[in-house]
C-alpha atoms as a PDB file:
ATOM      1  CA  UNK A   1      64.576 159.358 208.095  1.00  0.00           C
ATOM      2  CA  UNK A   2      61.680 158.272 209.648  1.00  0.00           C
ATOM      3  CA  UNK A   3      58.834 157.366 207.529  1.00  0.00           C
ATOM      4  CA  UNK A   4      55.072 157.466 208.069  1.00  0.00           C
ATOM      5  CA  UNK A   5      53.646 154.873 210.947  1.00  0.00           C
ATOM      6  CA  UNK A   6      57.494 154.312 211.670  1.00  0.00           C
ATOM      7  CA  UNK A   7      57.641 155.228 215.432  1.00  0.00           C
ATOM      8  CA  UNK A   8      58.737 158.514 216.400  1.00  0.00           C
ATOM      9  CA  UNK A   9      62.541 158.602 217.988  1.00  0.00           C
ATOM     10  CA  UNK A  10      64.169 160.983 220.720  1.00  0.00           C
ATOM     11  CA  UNK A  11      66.425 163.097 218.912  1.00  0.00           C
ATOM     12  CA  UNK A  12      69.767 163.758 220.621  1.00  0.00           C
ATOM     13  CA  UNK A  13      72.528 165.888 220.018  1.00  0.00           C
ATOM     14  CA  UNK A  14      75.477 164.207 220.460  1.00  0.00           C
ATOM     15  CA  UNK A  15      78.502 166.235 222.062  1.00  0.00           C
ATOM     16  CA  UNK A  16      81.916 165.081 220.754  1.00  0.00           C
ATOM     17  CA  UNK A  17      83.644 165.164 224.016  1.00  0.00           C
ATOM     18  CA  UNK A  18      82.657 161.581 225.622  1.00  0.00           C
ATOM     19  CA  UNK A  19      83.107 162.873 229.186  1.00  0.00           C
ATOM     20  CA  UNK A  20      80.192 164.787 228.234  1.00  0.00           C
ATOM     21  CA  UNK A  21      76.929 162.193 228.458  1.00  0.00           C
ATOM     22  CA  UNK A  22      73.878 163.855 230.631  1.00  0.00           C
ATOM     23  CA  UNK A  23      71.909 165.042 227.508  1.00  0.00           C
ATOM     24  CA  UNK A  24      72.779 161.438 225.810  1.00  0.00           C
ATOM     25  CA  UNK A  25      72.140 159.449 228.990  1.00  0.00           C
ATOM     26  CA  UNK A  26      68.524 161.372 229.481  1.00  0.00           C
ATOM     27  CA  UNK A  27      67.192 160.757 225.745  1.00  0.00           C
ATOM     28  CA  UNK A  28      68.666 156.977 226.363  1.00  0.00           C
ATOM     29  CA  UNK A  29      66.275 157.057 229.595  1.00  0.00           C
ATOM     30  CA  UNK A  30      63.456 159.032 228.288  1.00  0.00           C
ATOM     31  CA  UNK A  31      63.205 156.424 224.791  1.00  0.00           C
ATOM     32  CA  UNK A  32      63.853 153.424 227.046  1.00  0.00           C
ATOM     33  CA  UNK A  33      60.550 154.108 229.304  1.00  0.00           C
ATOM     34  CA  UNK A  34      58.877 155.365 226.125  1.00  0.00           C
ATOM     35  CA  UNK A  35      59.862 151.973 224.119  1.00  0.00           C
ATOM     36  CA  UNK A  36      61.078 154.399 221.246  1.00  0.00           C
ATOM     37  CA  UNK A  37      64.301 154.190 219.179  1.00  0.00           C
ATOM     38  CA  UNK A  38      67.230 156.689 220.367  1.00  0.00           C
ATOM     39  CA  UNK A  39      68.776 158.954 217.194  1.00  0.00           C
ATOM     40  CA  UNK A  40      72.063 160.397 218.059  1.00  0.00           C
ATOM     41  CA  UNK A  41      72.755 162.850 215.561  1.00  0.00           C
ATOM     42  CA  UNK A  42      75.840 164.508 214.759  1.00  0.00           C
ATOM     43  CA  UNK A  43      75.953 167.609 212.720  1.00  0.00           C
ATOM     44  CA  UNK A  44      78.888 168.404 210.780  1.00  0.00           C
ATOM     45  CA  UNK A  45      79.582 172.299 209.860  1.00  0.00           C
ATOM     46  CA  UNK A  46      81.830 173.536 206.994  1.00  0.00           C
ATOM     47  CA  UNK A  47      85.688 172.183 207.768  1.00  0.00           C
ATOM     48  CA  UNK A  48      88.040 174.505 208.264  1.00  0.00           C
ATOM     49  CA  UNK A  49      92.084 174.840 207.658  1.00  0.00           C
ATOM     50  CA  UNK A  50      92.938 173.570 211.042  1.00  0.00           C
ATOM     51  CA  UNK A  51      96.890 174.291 211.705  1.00  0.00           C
ATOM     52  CA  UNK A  52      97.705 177.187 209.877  1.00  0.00           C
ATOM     53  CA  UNK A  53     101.637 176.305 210.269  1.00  0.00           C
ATOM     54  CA  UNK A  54     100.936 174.076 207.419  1.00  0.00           C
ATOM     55  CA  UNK A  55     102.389 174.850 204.266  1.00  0.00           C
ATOM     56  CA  UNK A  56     100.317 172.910 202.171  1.00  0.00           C
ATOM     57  CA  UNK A  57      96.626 172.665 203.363  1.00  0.00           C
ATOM     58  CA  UNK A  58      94.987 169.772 202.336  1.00  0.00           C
ATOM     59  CA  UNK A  59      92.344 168.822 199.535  1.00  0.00           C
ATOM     60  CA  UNK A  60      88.610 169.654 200.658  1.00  0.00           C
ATOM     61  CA  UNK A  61      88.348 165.938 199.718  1.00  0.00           C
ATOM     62  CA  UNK A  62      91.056 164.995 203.000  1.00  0.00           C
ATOM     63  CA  UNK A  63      89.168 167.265 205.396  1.00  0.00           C
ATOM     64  CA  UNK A  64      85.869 165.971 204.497  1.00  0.00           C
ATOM     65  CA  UNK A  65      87.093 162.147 204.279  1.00  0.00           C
ATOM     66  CA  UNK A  66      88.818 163.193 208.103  1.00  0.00           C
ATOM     67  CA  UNK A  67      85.329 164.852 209.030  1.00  0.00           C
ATOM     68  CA  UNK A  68      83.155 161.918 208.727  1.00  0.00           C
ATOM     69  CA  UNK A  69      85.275 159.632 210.061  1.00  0.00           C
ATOM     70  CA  UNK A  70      86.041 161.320 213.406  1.00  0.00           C
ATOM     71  CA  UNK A  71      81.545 162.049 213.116  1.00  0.00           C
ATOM     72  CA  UNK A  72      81.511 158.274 212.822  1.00  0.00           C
ATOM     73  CA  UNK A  73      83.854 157.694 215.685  1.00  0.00           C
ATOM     74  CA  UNK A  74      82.105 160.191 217.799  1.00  0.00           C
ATOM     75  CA  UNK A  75      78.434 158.505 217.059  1.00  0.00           C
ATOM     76  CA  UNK A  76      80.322 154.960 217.624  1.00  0.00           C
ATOM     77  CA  UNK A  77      81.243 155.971 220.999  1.00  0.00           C
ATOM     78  CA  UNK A  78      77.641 157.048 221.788  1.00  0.00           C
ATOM     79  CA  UNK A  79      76.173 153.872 220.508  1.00  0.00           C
ATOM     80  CA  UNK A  80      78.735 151.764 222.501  1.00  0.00           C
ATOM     81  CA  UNK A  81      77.372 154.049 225.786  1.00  0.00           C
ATOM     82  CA  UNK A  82      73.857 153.651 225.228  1.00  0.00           C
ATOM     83  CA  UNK A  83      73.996 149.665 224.713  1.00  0.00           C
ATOM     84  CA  UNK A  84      75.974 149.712 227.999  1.00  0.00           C
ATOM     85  CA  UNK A  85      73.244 151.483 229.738  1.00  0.00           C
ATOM     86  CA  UNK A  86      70.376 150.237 228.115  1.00  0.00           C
ATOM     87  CA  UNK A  87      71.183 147.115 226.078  1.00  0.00           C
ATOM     88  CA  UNK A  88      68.499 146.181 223.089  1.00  0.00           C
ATOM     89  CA  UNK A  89      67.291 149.759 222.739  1.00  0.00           C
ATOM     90  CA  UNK A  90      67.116 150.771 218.910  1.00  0.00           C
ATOM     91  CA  UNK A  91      69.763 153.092 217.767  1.00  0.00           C
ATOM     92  CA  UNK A  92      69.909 154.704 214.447  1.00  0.00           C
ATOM     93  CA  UNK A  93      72.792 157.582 214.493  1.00  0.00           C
ATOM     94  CA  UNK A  94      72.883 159.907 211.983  1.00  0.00           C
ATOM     95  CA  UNK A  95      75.907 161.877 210.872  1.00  0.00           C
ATOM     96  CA  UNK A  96      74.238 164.847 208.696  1.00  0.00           C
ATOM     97  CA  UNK A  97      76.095 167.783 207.003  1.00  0.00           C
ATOM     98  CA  UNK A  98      74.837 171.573 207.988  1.00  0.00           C
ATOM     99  CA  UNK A  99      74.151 173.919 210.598  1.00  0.00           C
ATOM    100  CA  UNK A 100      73.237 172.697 213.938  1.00  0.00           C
ATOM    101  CA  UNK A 101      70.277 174.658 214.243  1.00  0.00           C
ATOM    102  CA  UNK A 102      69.090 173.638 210.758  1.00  0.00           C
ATOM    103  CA  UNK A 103      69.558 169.817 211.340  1.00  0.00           C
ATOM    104  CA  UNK A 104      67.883 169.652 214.599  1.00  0.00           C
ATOM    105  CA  UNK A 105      64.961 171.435 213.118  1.00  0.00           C
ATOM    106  CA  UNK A 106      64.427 169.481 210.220  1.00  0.00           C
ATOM    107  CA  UNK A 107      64.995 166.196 212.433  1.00  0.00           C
ATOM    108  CA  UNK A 108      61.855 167.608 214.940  1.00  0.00           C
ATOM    109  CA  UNK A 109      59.773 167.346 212.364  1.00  0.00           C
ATOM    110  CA  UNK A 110      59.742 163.464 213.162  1.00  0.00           C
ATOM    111  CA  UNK A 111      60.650 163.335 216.497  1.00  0.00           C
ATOM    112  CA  UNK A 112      59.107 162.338 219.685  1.00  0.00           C
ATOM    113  CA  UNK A 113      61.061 164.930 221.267  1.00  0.00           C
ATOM    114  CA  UNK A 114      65.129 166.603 220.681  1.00  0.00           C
ATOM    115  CA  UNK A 115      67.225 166.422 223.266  1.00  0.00           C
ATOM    116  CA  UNK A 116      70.697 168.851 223.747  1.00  0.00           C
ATOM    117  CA  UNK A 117      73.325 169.325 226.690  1.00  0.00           C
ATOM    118  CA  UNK A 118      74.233 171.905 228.513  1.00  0.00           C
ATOM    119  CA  UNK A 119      77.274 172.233 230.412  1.00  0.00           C
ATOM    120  CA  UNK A 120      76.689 175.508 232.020  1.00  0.00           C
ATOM    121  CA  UNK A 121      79.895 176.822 232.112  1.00  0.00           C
ATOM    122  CA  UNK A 122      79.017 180.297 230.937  1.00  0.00           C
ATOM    123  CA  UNK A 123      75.581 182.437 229.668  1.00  0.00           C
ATOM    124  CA  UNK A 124      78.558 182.117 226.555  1.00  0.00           C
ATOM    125  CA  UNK A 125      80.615 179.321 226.846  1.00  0.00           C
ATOM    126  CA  UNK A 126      77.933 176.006 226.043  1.00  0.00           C
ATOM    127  CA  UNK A 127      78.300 173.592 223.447  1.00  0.00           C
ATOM    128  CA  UNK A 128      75.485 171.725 221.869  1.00  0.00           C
ATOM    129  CA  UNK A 129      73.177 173.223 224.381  1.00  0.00           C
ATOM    130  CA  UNK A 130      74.273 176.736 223.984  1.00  0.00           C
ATOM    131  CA  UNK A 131      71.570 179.574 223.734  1.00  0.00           C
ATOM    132  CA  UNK A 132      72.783 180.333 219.837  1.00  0.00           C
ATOM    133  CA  UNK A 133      71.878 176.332 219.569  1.00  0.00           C
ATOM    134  CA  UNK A 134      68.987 175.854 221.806  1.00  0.00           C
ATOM    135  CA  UNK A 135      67.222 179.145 221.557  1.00  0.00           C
ATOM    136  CA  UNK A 136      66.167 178.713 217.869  1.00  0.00           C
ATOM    137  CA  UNK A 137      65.326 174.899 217.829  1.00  0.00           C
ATOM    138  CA  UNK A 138      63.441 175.382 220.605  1.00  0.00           C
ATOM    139  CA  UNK A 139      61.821 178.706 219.187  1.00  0.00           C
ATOM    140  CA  UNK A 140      61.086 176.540 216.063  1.00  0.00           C
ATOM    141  CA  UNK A 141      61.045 172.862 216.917  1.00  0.00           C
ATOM    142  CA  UNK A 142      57.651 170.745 216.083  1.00  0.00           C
ATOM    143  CA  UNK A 143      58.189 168.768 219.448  1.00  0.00           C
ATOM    144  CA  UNK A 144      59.258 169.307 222.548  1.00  0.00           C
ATOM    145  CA  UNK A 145      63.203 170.015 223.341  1.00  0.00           C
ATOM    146  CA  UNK A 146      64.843 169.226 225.898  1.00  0.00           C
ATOM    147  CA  UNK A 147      67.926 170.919 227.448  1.00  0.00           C
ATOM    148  CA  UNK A 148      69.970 168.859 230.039  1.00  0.00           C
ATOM    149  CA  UNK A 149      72.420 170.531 232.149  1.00  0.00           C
ATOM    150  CA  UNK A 150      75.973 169.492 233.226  1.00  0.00           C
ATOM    151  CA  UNK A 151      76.824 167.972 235.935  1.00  0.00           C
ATOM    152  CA  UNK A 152      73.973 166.345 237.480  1.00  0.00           C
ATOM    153  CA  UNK A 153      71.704 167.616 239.432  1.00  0.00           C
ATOM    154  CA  UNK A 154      70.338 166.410 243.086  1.00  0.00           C
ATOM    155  CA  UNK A 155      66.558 165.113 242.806  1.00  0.00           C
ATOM    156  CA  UNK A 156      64.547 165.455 246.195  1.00  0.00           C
ATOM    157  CA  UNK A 157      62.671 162.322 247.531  1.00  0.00           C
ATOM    158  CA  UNK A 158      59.437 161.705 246.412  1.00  0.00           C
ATOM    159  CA  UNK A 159      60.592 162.743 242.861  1.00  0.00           C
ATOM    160  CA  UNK A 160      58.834 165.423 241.216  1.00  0.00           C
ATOM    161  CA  UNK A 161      58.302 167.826 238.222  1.00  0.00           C
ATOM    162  CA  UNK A 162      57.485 171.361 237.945  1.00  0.00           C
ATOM    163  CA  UNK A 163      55.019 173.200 234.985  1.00  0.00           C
ATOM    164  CA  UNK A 164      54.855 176.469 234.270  1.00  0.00           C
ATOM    165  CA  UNK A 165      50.691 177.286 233.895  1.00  0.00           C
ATOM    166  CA  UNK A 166      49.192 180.657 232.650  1.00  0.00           C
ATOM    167  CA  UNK A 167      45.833 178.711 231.286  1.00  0.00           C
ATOM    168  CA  UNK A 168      46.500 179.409 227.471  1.00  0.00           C
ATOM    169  CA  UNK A 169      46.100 176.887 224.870  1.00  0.00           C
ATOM    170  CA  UNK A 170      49.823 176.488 224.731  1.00  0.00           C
ATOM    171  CA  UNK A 171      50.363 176.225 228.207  1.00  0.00           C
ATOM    172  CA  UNK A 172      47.728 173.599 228.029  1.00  0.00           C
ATOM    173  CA  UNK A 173      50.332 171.563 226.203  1.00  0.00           C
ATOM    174  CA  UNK A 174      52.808 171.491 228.730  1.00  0.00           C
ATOM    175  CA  UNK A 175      50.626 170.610 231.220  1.00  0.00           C
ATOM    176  CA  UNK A 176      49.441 167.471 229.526  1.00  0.00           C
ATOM    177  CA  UNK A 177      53.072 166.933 228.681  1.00  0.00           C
ATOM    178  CA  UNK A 178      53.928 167.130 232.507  1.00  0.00           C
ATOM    179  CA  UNK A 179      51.491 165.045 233.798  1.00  0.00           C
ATOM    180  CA  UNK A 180      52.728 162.148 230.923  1.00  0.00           C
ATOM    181  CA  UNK A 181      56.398 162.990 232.152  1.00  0.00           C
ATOM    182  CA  UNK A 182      55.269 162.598 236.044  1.00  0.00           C
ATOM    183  CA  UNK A 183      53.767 159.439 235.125  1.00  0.00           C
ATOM    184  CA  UNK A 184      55.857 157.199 233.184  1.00  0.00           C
ATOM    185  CA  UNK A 185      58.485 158.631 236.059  1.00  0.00           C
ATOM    186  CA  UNK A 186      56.303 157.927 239.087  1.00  0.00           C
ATOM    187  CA  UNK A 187      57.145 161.078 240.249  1.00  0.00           C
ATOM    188  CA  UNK A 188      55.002 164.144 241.728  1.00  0.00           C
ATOM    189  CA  UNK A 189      54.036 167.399 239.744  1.00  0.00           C
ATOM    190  CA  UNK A 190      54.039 171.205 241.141  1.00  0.00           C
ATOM    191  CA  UNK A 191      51.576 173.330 238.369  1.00  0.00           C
ATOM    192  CA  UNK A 192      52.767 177.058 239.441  1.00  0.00           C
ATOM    193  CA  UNK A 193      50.705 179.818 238.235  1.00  0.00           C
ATOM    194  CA  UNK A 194      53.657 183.134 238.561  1.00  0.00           C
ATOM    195  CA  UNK A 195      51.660 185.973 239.487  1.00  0.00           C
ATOM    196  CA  UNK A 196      54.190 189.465 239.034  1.00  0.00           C
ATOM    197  CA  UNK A 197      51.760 192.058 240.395  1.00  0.00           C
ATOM    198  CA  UNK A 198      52.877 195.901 238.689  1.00  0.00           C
ATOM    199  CA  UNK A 199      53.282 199.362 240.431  1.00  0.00           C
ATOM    200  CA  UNK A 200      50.242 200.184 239.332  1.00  0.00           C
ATOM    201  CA  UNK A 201      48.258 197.233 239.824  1.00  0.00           C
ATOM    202  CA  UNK A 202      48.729 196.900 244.221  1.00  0.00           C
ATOM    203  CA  UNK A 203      44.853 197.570 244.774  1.00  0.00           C
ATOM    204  CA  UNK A 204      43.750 195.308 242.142  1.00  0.00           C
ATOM    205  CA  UNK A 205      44.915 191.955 242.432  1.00  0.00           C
ATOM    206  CA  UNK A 206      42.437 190.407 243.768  1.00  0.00           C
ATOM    207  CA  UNK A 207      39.817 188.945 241.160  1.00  0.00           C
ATOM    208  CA  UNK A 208      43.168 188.181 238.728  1.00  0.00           C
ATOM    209  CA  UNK A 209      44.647 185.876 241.742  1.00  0.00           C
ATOM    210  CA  UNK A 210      41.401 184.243 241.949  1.00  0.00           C
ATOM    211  CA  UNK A 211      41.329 183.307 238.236  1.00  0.00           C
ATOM    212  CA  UNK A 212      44.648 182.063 238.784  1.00  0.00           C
ATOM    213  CA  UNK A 213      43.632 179.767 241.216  1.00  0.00           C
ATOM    214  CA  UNK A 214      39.992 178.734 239.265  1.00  0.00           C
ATOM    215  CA  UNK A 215      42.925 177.621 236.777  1.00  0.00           C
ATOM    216  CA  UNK A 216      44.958 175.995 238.939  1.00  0.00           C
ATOM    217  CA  UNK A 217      42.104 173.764 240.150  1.00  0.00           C
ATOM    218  CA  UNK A 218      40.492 173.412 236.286  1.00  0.00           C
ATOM    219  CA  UNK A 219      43.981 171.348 235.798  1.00  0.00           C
ATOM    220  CA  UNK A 220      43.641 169.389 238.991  1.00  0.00           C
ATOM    221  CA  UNK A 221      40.280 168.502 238.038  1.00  0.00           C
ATOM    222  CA  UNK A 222      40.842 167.950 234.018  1.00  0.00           C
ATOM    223  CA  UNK A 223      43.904 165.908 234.219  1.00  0.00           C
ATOM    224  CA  UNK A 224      43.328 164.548 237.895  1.00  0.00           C
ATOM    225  CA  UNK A 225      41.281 161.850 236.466  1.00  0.00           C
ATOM    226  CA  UNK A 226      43.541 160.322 233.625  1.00  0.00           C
ATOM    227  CA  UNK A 227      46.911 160.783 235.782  1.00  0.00           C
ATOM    228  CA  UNK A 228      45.223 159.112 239.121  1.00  0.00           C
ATOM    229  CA  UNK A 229      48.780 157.858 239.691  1.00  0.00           C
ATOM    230  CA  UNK A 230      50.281 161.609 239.602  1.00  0.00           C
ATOM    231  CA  UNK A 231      50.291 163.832 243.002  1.00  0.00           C
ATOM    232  CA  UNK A 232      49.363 166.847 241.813  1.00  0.00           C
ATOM    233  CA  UNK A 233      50.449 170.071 244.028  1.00  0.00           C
ATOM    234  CA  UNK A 234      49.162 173.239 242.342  1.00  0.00           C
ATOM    235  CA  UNK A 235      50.227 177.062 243.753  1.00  0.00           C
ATOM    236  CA  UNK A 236      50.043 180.426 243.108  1.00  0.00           C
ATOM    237  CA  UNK A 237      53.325 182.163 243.498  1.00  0.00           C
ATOM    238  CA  UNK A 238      53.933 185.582 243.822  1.00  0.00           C
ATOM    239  CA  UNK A 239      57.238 186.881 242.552  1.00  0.00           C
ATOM    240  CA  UNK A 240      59.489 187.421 238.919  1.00  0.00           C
ATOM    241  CA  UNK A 241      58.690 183.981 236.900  1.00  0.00           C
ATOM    242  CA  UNK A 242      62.623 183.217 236.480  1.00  0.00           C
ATOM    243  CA  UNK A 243      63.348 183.294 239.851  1.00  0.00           C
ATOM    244  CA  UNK A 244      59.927 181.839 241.198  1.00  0.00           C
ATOM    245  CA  UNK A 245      60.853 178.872 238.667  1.00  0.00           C
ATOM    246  CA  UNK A 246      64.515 178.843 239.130  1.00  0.00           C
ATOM    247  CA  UNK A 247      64.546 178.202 242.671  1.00  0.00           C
ATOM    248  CA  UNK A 248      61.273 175.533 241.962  1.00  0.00           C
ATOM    249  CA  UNK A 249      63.708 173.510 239.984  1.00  0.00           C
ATOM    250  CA  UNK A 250      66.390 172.956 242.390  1.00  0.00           C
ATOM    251  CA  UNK A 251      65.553 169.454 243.475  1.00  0.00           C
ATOM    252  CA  UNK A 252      63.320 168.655 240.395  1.00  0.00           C
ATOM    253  CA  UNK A 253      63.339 166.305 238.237  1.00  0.00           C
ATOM    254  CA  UNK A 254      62.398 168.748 234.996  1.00  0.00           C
ATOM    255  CA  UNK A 255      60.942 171.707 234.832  1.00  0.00           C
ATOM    256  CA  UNK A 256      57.791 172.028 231.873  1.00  0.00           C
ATOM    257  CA  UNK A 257      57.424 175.413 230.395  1.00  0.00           C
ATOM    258  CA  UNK A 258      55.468 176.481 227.111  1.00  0.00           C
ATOM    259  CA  UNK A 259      57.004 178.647 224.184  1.00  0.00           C
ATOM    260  CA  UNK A 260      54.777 180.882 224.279  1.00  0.00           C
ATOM    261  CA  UNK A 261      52.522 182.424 227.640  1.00  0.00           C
ATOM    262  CA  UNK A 262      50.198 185.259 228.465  1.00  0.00           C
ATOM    263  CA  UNK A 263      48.771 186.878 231.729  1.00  0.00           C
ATOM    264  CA  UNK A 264      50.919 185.935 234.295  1.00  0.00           C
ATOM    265  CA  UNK A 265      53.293 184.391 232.694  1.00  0.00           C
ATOM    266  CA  UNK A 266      53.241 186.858 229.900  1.00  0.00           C
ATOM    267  CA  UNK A 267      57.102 186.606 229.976  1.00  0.00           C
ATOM    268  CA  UNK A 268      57.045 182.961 228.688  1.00  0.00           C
ATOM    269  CA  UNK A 269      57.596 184.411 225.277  1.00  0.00           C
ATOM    270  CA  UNK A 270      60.700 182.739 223.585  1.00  0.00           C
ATOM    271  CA  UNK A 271      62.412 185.778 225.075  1.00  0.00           C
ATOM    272  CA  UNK A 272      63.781 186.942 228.306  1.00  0.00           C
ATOM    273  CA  UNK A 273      61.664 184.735 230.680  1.00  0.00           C
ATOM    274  CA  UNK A 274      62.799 181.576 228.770  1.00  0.00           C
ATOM    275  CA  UNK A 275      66.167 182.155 228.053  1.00  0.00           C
ATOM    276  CA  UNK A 276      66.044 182.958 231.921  1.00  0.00           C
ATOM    277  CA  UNK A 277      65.037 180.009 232.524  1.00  0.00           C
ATOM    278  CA  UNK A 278      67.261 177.951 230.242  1.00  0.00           C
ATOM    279  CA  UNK A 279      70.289 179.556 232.108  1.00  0.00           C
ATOM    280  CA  UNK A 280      69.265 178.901 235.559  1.00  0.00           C
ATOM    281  CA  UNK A 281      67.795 176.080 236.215  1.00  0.00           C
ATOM    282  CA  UNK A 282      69.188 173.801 238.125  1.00  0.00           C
ATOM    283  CA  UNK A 283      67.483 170.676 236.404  1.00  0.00           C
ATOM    284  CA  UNK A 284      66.181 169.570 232.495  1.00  0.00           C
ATOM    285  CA  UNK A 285      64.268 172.434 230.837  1.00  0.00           C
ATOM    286  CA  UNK A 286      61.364 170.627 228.379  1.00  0.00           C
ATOM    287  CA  UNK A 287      60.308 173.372 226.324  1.00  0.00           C
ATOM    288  CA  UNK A 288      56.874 172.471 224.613  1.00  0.00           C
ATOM    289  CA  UNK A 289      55.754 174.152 221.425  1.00  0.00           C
ATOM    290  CA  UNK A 290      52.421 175.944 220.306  1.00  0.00           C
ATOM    291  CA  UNK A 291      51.750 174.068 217.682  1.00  0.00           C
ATOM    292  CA  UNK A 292      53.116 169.940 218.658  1.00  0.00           C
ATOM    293  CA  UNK A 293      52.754 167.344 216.052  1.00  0.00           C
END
């Protein structure tokens, strides 16, 4: 639990399978730079019977006593990994009892950011990253969430990030939250504004592009100044925004998107454009939400 002025951890959810580590290694990264404690949490759903062939099942009280103790094994292991890899960074695992979806939530409430895998090997077939996981913490989440995908990807050299822009208030908040990544990284940043022109809309593109582009160079100019450190690239892209940001991501070392858009990236509702998104890309999706604490 983490109480007022106590600083705010990254959130991970642990996967139980220990050849599994990209999400866990990330947060371990992402809290080391930030000089934050790391919370591996663990959430526990309702047991079940196991082997049916049994003929006597046993006592709620055996499953749940067999529960926690392979939770506690699993968080352990994690703990074990992370002092490896980073040795001295805080660690406070939690083992908590509910839904996924529901634990992750609640835990965002205090969190610096949540962190889950992916292993991609299916639109269907993902763990603790999976859409019905992901989807509605980061839908609801009051930080940003990460998604990390398995295995890991190939960065290009210089390093950089890529953010999503459509000049709303919320996208606002993933811009600032790119240009923070890109600096404690010492990497680049690409700001794409996706312009998807309509069948009816050939002969009047014009003054919209150009407001695209008075936005793209409002962030150069706004953030320019307190990220002198960051090399800002900013473009205006013409194309669907999954596969304009899909194909940005390839080499990158995250890709920034808001939970909510409008204009040109009036897609980047928690909907198909994001879940797009969270499918395809080829790098860490940080989903940042209208309304941060």
């Amino acid at each position: 639990m983490t109480r007022p002025g106590d600083p705010r951890p990254i959130v991970v959810g642990v996967d139980p399978d220990p050849a599994h580590r990209m999400a866990l290694a990330w947060a371990a990264d992402e809290a080391a730079r930030r000089r934050l404690p790391l919370r591996p949490v663990l959430a526990e759903g309702v047991p079940t019977l196991g082997d049916g062939r049994r003929r006597t099942p046993p006592s709620w009280e055996e499953w749940n006593e067999a529960l926690h103790k392979a939770g506690r094994q699993v968080l352990d292991e994690a703990a074990e990994f992370v002092a490896v890899h980073h040795p001295g960074l805080p660690v406070d695992p939690l083992l908590a009892e509910g839904d996924p979806v529901w634990v992750l939530r609640e835990q965002s409430r205090g969190a610096t950011a949540v962190v889950l895998g992916s292993r991609h090997l299916s639109r269907a077939h993902e763990v603790f990253g999976s859409a019905s996981v992901a989807v509605p913490v980061m839908a609801h989440a009051r930080c940003p969430v990460v998604v990390v995908p398995e295995p890991e990807h190939l960065t290009q050299d210089p390093a950089y990030y890529v953010v999503g822009v459509d000049g709303s208030p919320r996208s606002a908040a993933a811009v600032d939250l790119a240009f923070e990544e890109a600096a404690l990284r010492g990497a680049g940043l690409r700001a794409l504004f996706v312009w998807e022109p309509g069948p009816l809309r050939i002969f009047d593109e014009y003054e919209p592009q150009q407001e695209a582009r008075r936005l793209l160079s409002e962030i150069a100019a706004g953030r320019g100044a307190r990220y002198p450190q960051v090399d800002l690239r900013h473009e205006l892209v013409v194309g669907h925004p999954v596969q304009v940001l899909t194909d940005a991501s390839a080499h990158a070392l995250g890709l920034v998107v808001g939970t909510r858009g409008r204009g040109g990236f009036s897609g980047m509702l928690l909907g198909s454009v994001s879940q797009g998104v969270l499918h395809h890309a080829r790098c860490p999706v940080i989903a940042v939400p209208s309304e941060p604490t």
